[in-house]
C-alpha atoms as a PDB file:
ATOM      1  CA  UNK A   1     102.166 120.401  90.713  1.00  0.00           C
ATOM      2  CA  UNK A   2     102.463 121.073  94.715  1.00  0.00           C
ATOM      3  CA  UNK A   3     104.852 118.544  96.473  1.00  0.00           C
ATOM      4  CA  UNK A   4     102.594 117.061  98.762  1.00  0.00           C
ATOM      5  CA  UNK A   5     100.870 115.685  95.566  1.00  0.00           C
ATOM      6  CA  UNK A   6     104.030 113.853  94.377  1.00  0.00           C
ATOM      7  CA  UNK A   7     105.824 110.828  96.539  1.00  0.00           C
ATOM      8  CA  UNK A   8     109.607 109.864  96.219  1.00  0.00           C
ATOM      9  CA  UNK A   9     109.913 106.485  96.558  1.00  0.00           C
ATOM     10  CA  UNK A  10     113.161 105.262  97.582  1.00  0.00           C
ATOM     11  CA  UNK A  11     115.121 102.113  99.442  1.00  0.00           C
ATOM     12  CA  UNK A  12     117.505 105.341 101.486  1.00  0.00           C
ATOM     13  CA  UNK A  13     115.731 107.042 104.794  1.00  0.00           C
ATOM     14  CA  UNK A  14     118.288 110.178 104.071  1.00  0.00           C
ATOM     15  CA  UNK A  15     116.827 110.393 100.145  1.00  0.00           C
ATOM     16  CA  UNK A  16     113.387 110.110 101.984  1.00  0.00           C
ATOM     17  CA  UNK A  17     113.954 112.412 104.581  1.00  0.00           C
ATOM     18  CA  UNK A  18     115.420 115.452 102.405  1.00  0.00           C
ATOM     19  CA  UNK A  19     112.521 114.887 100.146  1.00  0.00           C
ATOM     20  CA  UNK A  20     109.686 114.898 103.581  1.00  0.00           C
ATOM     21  CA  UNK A  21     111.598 118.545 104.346  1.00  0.00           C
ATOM     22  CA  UNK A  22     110.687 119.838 100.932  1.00  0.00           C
ATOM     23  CA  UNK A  23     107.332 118.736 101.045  1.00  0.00           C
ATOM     24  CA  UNK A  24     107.192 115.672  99.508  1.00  0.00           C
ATOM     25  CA  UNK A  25     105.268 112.410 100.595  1.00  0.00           C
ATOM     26  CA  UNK A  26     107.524 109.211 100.844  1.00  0.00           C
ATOM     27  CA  UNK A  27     107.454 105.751 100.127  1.00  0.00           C
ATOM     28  CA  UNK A  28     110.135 103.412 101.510  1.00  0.00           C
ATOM     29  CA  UNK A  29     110.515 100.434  99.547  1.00  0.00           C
ATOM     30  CA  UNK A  30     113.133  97.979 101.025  1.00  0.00           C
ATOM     31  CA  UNK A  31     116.214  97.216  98.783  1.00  0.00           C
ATOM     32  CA  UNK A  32     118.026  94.713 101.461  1.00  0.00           C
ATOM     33  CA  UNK A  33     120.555  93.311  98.368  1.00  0.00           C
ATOM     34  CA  UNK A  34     122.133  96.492  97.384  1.00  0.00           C
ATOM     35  CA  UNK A  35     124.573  96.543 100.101  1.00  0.00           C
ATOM     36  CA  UNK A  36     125.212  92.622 100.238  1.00  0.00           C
ATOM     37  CA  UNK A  37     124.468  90.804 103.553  1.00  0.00           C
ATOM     38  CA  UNK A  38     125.878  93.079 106.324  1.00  0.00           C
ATOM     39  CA  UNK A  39     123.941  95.953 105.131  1.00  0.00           C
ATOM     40  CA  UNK A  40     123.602  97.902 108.138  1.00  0.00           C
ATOM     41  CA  UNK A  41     121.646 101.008 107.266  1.00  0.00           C
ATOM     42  CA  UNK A  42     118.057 101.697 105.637  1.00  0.00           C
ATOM     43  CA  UNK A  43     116.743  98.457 106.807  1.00  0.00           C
ATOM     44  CA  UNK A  44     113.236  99.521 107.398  1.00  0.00           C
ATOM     45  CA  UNK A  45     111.476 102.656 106.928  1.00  0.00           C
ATOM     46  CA  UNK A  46     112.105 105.603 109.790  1.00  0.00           C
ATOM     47  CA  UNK A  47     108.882 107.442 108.408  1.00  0.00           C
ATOM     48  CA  UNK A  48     107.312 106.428 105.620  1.00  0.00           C
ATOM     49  CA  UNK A  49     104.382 104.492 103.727  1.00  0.00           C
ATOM     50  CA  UNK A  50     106.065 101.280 103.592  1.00  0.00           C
ATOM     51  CA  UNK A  51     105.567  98.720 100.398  1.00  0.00           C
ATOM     52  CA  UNK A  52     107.433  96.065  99.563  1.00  0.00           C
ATOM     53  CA  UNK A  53     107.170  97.046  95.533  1.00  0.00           C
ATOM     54  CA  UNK A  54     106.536  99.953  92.946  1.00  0.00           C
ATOM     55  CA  UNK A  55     103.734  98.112  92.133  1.00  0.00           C
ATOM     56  CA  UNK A  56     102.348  97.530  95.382  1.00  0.00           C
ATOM     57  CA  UNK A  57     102.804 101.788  95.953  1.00  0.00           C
ATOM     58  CA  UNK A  58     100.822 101.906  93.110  1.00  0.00           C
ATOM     59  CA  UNK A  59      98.117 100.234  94.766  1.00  0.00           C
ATOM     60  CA  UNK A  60      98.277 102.296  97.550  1.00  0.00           C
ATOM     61  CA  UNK A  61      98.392 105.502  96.019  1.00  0.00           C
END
């Protein structure tokens, strides 16, 4: 299957961006608890479809 036909989805913009550089298409879904509440990084998408669940991407795609 080519890349651009497949989408990592992910809650991590460097996971997302490694994956854009290979081809892939992206989907940033927001994971704010995994870090606790002074999570300071990969608090919103840098470039990406943006969904709020695997469901929701679903949806979309």
């Amino acid at each position: 299957m080519p890349t651009e036909r497949a989408c990592l989805a992910s809650a991590h913009n460097g996971n997302l961006a490694a994956a854009r550089r290979c081809g892939f298409q992206t989907a940033f879904i927001p994971w704010l608890p995994e870090l606790g509440p002074n999570q300071q990084t990969d608090l919103m998408a840098e470039q990406d479809w943006v969904t709020g669940s695997l469901v929701e991407l679903a949806g979309m795609l």
